[in-house]
N, C-alpha and C. Protein backbone atom coordinates (compact mmCIF):
# COMPACT_ATOMS: atom_id res chain seq x y z
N UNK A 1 12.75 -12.78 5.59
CA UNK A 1 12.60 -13.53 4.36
C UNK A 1 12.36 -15.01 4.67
N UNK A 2 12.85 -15.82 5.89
CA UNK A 2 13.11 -16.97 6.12
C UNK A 2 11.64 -17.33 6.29
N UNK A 3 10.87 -16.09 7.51
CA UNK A 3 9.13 -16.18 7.44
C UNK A 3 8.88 -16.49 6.58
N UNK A 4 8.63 -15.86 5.46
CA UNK A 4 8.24 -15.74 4.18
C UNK A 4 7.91 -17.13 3.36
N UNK A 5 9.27 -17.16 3.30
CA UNK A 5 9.58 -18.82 2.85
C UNK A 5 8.89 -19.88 3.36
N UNK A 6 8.64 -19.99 4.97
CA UNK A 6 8.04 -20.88 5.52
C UNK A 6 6.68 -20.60 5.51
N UNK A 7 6.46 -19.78 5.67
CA UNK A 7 4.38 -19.39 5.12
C UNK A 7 4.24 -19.84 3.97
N UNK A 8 4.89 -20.10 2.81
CA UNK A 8 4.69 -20.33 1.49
C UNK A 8 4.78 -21.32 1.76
N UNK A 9 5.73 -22.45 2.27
CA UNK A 9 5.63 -23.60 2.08
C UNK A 9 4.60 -23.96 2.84
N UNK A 10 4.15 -23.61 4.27
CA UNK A 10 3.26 -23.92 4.78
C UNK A 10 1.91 -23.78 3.86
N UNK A 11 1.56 -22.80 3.42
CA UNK A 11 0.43 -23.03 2.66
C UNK A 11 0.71 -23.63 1.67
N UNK A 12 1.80 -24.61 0.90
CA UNK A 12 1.62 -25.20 -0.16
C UNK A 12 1.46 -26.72 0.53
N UNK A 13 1.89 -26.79 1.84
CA UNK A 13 1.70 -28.08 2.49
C UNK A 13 0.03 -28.05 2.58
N UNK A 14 -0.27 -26.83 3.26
CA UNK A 14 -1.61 -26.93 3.14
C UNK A 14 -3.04 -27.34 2.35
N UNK A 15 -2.61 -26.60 0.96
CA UNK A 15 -2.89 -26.83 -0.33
C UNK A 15 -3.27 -28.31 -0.89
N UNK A 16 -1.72 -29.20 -1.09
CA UNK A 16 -1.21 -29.98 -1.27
C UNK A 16 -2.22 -30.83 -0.40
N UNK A 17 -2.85 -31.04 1.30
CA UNK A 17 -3.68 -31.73 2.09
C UNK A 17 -4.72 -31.87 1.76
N UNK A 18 -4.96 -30.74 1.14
CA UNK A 18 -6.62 -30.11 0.79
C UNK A 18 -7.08 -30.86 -0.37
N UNK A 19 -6.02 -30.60 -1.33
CA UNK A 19 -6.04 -31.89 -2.79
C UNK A 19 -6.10 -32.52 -2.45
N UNK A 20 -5.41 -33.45 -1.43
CA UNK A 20 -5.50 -34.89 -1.29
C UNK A 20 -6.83 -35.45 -1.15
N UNK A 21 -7.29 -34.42 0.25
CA UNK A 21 -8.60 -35.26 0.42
C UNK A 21 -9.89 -35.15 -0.14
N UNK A 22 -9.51 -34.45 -1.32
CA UNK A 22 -10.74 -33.63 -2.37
C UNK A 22 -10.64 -34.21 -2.90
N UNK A 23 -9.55 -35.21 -3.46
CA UNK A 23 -9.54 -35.92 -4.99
C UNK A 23 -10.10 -37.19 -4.14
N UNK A 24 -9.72 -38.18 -2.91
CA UNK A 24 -10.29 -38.63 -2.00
C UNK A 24 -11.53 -39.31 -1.74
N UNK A 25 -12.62 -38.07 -1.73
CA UNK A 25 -13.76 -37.72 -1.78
C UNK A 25 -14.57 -37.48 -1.96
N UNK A 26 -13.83 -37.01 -3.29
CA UNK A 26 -14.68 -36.95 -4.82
C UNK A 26 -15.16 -37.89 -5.44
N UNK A 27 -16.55 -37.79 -6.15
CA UNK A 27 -16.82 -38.64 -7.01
C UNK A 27 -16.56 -38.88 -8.31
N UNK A 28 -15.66 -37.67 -8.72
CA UNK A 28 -15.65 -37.33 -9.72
C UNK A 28 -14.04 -36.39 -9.79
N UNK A 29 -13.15 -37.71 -9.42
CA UNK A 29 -11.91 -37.12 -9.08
C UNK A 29 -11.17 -35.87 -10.04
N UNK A 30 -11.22 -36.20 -11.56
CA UNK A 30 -10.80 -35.12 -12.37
C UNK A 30 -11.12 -33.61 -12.28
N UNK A 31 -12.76 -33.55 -12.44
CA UNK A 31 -13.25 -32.24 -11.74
C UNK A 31 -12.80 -31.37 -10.69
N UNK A 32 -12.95 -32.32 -9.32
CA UNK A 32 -12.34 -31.51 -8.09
C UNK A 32 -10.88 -31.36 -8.28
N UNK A 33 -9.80 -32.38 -8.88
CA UNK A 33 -8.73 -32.30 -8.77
C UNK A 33 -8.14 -30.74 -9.63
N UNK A 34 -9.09 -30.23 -10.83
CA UNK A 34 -8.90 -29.12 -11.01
C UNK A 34 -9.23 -28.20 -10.46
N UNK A 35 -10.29 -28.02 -9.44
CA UNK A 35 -10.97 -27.24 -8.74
C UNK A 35 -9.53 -26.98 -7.59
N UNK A 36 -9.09 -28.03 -7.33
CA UNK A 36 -8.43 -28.08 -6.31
C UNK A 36 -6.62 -27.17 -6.88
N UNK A 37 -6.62 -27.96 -7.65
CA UNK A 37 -5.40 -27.22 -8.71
C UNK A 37 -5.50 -25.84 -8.73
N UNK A 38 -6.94 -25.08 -9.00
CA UNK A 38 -7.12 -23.76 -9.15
C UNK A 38 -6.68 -23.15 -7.95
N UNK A 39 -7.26 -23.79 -6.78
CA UNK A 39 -7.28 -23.22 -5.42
C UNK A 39 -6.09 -22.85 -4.40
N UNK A 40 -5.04 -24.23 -5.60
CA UNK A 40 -3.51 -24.27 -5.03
C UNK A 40 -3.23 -23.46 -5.73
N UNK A 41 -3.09 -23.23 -7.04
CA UNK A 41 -2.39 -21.70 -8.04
C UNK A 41 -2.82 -20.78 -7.48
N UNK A 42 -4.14 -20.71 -6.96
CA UNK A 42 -4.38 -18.91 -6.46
C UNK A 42 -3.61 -18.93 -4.84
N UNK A 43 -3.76 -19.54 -4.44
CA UNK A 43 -2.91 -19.62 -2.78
C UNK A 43 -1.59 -19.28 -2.68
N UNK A 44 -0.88 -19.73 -3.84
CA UNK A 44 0.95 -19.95 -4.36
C UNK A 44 0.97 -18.52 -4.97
N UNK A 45 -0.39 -17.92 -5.88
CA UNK A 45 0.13 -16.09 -6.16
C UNK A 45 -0.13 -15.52 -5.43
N UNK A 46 -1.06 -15.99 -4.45
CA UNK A 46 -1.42 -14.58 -3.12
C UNK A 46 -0.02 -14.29 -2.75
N UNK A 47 0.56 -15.93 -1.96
CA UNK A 47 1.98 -16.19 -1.38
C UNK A 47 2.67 -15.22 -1.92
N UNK A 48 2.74 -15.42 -3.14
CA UNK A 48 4.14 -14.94 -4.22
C UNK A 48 3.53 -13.38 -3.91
N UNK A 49 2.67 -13.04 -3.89
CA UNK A 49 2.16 -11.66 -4.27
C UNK A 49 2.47 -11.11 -2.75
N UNK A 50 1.93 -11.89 -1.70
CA UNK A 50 2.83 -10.93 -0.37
C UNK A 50 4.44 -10.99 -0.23
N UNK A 51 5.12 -11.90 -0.97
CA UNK A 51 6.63 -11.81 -1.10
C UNK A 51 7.17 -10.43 -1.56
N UNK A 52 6.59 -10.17 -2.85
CA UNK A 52 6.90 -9.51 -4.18
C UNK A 52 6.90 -8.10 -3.24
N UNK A 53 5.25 -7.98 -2.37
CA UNK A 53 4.99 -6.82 -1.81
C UNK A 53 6.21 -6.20 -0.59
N UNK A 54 6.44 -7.74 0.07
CA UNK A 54 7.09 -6.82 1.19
C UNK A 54 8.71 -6.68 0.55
N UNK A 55 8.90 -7.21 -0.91
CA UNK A 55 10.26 -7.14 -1.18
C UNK A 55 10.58 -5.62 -1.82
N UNK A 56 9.17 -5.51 -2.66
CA UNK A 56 9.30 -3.79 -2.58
C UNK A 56 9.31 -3.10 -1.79
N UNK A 57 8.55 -3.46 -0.74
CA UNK A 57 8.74 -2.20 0.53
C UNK A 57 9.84 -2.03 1.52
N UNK A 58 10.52 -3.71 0.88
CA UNK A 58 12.14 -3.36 1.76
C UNK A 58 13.43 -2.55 0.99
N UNK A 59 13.02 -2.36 -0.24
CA UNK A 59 13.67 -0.97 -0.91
C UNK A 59 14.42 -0.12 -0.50
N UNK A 60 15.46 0.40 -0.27
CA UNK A 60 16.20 1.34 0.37
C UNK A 60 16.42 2.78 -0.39
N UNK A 61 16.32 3.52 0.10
CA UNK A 61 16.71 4.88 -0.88
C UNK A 61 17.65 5.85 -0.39
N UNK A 62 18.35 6.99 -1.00
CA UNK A 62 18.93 7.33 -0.31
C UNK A 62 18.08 9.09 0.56
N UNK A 63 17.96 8.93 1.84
CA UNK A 63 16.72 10.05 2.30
C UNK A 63 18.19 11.17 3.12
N UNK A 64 17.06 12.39 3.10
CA UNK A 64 18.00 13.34 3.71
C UNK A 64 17.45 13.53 5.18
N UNK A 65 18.13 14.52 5.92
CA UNK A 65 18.42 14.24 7.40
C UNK A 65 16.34 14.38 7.76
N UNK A 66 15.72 14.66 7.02
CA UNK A 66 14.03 15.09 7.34
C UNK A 66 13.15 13.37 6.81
N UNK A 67 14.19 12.69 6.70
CA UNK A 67 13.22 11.05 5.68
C UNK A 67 12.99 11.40 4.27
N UNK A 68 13.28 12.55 3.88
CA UNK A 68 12.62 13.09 2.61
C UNK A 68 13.75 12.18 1.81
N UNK A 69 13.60 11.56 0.69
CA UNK A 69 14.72 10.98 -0.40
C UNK A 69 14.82 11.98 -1.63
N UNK A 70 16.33 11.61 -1.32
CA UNK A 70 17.15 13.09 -1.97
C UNK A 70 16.76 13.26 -3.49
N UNK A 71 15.91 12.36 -4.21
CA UNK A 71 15.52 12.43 -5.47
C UNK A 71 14.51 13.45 -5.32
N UNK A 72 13.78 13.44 -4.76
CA UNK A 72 12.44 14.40 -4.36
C UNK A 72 13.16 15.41 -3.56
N UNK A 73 13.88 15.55 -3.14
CA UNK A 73 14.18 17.21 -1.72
C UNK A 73 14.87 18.05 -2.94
N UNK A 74 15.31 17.90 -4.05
CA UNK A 74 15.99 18.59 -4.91
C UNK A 74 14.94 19.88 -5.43
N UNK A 75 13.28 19.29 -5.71
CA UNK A 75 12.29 19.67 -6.49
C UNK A 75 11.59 20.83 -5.64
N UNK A 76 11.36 20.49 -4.25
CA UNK A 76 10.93 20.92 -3.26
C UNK A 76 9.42 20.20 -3.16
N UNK A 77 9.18 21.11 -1.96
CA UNK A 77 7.79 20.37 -1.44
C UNK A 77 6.37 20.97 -2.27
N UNK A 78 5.40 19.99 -3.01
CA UNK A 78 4.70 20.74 -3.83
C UNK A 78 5.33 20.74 -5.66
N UNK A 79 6.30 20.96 -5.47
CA UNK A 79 7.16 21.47 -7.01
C UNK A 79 7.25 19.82 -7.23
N UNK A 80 6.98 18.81 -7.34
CA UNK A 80 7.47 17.41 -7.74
C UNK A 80 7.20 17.36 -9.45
N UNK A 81 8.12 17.27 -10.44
CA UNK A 81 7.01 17.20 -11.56
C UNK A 81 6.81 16.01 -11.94
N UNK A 82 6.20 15.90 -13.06
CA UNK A 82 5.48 14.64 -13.19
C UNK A 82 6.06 13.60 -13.86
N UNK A 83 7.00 13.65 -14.20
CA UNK A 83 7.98 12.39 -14.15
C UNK A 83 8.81 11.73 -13.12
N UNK A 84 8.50 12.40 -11.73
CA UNK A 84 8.94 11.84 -10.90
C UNK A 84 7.44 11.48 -10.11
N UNK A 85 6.31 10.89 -10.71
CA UNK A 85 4.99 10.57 -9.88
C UNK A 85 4.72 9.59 -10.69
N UNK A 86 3.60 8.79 -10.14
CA UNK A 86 3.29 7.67 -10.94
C UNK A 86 1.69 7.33 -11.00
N UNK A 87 1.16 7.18 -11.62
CA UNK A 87 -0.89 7.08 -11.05
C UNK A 87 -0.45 5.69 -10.52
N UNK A 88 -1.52 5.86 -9.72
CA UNK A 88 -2.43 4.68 -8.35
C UNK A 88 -3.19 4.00 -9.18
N UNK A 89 -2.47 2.58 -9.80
CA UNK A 89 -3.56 1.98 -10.10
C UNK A 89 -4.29 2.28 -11.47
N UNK A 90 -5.62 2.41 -11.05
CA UNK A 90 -6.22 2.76 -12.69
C UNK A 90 -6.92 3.95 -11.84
N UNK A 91 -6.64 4.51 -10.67
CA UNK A 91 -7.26 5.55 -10.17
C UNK A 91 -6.69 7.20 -10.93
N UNK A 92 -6.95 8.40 -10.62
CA UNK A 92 -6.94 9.27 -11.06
C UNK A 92 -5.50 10.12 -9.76
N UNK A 93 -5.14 9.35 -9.06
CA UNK A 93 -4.56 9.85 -8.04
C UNK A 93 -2.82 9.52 -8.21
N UNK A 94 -2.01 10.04 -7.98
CA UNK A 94 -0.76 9.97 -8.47
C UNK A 94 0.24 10.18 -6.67
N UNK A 95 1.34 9.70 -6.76
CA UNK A 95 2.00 9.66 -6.00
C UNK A 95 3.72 9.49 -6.21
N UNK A 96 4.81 9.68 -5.57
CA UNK A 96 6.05 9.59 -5.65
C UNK A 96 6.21 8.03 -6.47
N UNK A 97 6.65 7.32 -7.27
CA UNK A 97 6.76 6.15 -8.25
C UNK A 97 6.82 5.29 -7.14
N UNK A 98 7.66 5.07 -6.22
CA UNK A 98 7.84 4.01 -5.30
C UNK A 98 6.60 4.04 -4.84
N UNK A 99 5.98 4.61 -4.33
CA UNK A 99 4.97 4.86 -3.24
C UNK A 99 3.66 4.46 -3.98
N UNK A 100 3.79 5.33 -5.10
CA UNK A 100 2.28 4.59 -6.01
C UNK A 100 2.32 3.14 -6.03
N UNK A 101 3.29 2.45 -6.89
CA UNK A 101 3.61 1.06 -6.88
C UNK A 101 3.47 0.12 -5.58
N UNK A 102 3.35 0.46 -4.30
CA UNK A 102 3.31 -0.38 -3.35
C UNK A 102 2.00 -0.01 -3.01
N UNK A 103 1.72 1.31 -3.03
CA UNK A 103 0.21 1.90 -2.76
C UNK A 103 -0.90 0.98 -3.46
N UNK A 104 -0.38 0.85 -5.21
CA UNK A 104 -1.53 -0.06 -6.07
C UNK A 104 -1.09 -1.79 -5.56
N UNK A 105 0.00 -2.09 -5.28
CA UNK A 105 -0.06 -3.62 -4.94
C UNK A 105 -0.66 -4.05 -3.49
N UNK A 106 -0.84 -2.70 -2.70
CA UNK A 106 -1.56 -2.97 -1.36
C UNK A 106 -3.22 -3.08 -1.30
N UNK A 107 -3.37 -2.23 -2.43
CA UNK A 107 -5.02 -2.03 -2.49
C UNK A 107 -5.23 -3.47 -3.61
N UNK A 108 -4.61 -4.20 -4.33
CA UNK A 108 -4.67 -5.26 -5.07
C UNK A 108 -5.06 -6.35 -3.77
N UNK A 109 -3.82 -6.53 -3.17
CA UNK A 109 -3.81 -7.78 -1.88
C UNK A 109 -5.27 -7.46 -0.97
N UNK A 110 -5.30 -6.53 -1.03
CA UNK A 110 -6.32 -6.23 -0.07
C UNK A 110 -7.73 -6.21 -0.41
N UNK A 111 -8.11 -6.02 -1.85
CA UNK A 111 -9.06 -6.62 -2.38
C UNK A 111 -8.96 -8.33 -2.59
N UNK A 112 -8.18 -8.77 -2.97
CA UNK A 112 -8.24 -10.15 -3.44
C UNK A 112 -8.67 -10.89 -1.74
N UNK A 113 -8.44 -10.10 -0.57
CA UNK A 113 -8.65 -10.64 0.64
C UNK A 113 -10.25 -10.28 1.11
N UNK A 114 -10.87 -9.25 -0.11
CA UNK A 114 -12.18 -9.04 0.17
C UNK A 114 -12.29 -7.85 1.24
N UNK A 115 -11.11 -6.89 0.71
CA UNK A 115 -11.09 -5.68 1.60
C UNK A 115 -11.30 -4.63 -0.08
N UNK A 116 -11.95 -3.49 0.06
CA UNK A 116 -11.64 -2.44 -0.42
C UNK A 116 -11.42 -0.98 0.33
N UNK A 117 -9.80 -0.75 -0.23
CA UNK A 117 -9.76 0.43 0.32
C UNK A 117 -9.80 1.77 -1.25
N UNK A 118 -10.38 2.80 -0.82
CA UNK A 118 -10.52 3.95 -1.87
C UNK A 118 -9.74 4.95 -1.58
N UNK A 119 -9.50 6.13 -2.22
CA UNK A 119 -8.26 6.68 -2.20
C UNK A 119 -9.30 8.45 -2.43
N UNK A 120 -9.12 9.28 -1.54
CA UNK A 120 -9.62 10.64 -1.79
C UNK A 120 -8.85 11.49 -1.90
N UNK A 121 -7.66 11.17 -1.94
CA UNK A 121 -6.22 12.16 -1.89
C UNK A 121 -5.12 11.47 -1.68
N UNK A 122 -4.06 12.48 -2.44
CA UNK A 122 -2.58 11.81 -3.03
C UNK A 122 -2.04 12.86 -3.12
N UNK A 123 -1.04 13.32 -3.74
CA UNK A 123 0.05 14.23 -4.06
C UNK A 123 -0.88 15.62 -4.38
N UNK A 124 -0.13 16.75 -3.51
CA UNK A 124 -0.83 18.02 -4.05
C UNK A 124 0.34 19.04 -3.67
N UNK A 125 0.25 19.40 -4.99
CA UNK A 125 0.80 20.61 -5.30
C UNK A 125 0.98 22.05 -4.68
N UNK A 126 1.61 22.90 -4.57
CA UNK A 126 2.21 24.00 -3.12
C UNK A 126 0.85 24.73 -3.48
N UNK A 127 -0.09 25.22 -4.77
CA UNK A 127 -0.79 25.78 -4.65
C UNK A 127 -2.22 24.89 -4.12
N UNK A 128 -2.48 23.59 -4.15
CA UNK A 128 -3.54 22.77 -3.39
C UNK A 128 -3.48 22.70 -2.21
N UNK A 129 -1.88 23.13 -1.93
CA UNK A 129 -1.54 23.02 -0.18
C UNK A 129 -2.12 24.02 0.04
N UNK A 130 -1.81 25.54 -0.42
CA UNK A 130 -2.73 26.82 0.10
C UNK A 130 -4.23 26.61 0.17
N UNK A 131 -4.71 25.68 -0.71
CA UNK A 131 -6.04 26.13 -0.79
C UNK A 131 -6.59 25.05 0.52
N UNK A 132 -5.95 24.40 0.39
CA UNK A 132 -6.26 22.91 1.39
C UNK A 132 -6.35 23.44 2.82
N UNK A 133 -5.22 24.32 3.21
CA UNK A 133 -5.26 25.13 4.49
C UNK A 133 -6.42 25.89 4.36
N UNK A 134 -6.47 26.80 3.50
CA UNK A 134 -7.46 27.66 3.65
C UNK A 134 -8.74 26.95 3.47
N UNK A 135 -9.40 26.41 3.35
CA UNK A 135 -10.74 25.37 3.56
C UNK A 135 -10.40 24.65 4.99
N UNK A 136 -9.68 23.95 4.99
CA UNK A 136 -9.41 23.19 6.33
C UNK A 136 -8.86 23.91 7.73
N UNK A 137 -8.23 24.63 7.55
CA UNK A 137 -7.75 25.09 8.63
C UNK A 137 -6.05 24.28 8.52
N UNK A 138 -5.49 25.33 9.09
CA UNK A 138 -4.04 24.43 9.89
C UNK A 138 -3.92 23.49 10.88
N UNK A 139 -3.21 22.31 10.70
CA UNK A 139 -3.17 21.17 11.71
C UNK A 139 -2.96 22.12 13.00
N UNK A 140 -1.89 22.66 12.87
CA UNK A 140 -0.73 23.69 14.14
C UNK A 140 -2.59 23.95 15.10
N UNK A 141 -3.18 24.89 14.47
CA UNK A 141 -4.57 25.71 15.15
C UNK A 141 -5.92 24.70 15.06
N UNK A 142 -5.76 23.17 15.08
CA UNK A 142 -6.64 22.39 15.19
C UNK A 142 -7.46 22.13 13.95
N UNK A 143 -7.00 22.75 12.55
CA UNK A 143 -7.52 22.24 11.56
C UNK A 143 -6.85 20.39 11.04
N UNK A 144 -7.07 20.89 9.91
CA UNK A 144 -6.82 19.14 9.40
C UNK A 144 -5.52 19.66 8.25
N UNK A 145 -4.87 20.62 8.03
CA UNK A 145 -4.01 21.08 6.70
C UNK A 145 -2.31 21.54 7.32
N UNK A 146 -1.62 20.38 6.64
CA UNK A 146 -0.38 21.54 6.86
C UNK A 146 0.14 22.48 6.52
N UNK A 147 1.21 22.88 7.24
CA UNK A 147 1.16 24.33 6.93
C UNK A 147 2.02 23.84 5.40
N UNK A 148 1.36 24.78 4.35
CA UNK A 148 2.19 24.60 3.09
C UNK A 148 3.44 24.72 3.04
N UNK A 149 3.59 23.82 2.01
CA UNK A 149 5.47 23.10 1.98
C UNK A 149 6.06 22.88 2.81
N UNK A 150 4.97 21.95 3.93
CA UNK A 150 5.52 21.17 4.96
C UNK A 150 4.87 19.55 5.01
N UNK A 151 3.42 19.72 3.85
CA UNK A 151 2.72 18.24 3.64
C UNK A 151 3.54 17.26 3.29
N UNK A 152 3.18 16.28 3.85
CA UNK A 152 3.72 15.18 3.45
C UNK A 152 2.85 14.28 2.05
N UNK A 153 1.93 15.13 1.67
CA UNK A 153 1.11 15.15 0.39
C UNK A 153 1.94 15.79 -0.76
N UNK A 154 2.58 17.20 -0.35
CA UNK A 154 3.97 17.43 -1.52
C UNK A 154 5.13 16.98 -1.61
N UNK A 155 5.65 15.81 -0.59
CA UNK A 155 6.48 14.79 -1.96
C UNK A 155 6.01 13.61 -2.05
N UNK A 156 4.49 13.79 -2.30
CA UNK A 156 4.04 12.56 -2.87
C UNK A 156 4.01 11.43 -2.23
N UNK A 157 4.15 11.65 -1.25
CA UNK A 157 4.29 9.90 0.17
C UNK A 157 3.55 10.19 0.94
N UNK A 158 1.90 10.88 0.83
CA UNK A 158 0.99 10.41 1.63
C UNK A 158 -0.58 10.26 1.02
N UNK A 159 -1.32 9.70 1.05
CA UNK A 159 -2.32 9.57 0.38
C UNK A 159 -3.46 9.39 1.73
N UNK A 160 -4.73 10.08 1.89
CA UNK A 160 -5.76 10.04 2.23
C UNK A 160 -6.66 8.97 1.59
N UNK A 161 -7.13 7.63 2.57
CA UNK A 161 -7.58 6.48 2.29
C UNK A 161 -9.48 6.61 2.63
N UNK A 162 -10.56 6.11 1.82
CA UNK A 162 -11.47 5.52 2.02
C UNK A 162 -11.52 4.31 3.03
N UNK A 163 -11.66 4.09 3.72
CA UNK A 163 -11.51 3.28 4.52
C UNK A 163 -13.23 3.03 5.61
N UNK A 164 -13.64 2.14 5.59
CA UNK A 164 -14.99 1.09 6.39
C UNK A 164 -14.05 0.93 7.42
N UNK A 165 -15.11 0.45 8.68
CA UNK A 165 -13.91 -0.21 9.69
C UNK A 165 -12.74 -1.64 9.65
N UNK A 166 -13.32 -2.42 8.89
CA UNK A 166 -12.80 -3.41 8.09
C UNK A 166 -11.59 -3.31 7.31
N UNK A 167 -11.70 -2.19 6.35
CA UNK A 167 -10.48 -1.47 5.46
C UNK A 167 -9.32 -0.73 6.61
N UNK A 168 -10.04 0.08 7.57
CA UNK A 168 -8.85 0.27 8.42
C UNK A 168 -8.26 -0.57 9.22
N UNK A 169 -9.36 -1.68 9.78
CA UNK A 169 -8.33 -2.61 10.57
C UNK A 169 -7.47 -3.42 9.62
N UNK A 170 -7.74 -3.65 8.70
CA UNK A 170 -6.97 -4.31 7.62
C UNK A 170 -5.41 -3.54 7.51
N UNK A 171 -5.83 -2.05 7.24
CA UNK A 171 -4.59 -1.19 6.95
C UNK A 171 -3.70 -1.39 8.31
N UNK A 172 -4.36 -1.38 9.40
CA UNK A 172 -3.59 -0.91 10.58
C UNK A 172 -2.76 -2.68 10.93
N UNK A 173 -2.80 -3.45 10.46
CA UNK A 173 -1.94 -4.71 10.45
C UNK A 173 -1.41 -5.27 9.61
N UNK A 174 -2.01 -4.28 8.26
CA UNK A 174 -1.02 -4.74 6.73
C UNK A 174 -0.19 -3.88 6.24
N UNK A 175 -0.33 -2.01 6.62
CA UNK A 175 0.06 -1.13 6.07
C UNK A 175 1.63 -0.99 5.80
N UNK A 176 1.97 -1.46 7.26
CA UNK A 176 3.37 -1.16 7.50
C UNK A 176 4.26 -2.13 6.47
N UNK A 177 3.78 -3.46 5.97
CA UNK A 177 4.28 -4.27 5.35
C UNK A 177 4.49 -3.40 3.66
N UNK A 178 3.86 -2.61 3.72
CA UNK A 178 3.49 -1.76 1.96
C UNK A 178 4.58 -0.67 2.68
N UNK A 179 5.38 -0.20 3.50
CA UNK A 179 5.53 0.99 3.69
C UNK A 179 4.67 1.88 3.74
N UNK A 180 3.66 1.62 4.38
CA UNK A 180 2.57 2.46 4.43
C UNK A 180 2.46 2.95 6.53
N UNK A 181 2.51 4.21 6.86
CA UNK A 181 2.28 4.31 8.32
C UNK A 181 0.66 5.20 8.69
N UNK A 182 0.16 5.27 9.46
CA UNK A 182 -0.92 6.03 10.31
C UNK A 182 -0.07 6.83 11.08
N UNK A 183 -0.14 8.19 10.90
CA UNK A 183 1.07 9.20 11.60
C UNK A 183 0.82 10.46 11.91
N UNK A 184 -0.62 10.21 11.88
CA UNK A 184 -1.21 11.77 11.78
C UNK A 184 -2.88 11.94 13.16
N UNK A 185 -2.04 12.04 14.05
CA UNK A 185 -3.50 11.91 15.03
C UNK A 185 -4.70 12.93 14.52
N UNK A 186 -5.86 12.62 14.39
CA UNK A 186 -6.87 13.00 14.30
C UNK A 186 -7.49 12.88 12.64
N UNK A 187 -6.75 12.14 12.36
CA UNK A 187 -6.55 11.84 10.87
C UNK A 187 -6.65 10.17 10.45
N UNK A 188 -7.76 9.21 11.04
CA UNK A 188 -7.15 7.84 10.65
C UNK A 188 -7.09 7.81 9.08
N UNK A 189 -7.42 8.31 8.22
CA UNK A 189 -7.70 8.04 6.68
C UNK A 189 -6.26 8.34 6.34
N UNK A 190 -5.43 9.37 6.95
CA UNK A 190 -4.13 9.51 6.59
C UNK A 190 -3.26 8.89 6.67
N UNK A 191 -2.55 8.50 5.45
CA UNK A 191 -1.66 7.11 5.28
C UNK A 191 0.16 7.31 4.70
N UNK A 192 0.81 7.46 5.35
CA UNK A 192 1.75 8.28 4.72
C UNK A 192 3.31 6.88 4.69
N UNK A 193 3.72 7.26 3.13
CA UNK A 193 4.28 6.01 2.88
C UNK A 193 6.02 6.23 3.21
N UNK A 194 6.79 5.26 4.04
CA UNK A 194 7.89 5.92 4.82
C UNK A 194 8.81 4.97 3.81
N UNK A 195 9.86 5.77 2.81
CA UNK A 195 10.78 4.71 2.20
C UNK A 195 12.15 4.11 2.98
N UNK A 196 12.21 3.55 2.89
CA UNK A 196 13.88 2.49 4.29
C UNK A 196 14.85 3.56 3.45
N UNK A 197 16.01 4.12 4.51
CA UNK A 197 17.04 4.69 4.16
C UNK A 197 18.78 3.79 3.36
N UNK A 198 19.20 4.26 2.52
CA UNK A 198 19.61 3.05 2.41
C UNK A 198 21.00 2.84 3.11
């Protein structure tokens, strides 16, 4: 948190320099000085907006002896219903509530940084798990599918990412800050979201 704090102030010191020598330099000090104003408000919500992010992802829950959190291991794997999921965003894709919520504030930060990441999969159900194996194959025999009601897609804490090389290197140095991990060899698009135990 103490980081945190000091990156914020550092970029408001920063900010704060940048005005100076804009209003400075300007010919037309009022103009830039709002230009400059704008540039410090959006810098101070990014700030605030990576605070907010990693303060959700330091969240604690209470998980059982598998990481699974005992709100979800009750339902089983697949069986989640839908008051315990939340949609991604304004996307069509749904996930465990915690997980959506850090999922949509990661793909927010990460656009506003001029990254887009897209989303081809989220939470699926014990009968999408069958069908998912059966098209894909089983991870176990070198497919891409787990074995049903063992995905980490049925309790809703993993989502399959769109990702450019740009979007993944982005993920692979921001993810972990969202609770977001890469955990699945042969799989970089697979993104699976790990909640802190509490």
């Amino acid at each position: 948190m103490n980081s945190r704090i000091a990156d914020i102030q550092g970029r408001i010191i920063a900010m704060q320099t940048q005005q100076a020598a804009a209003t400075k330099a300007a010919a037309a000090p009022t103009t830039t000085s709002a230009a400059s104003g704008d540039s410090f408000a959006t810098a101070l919500a990014d700030a605030m907006g990576s605070q907010s992010s990693a303060a959700a992802s330091a969240k604690s829950f209470s998980l059982n002896s598998k990481g699974i959190p005992t709100e979800l291991a009750g339902y089983g794997n697949g069986k989640i219903p839908a008051n315990a999921l939340e949609q991604v965003g304004s996307t069509n894709h749904k996930l465990w509530a915690p997980a959506a919520e850090s999922l949509t504030r990661m793909i927010s930060d990460a656009k506003a940084q001029g990254v887009t990441i897209g989303i081809t999969d989220s939470y699926r159900s014990y009968a999408e798990q069958v069908d998912v194996a059966r098209r894909k194959g089983l991870y176990s025999q070198g497919g891409l599918a787990a074995k049903p009601g063992t995905s980490e897609h049925g309790w809703g804490m993993a989502t399959d990412l769109d990702l450019n090389n740009k979007a993944q290197a982005w993920m692979r140095a921001n993810g972990e800050k969202y609770g977001f991990v890469e955990n699945t060899p042969r799989e970089p698009w697979h993104w699976a979201y790990e909640p802190k135990s509490v």
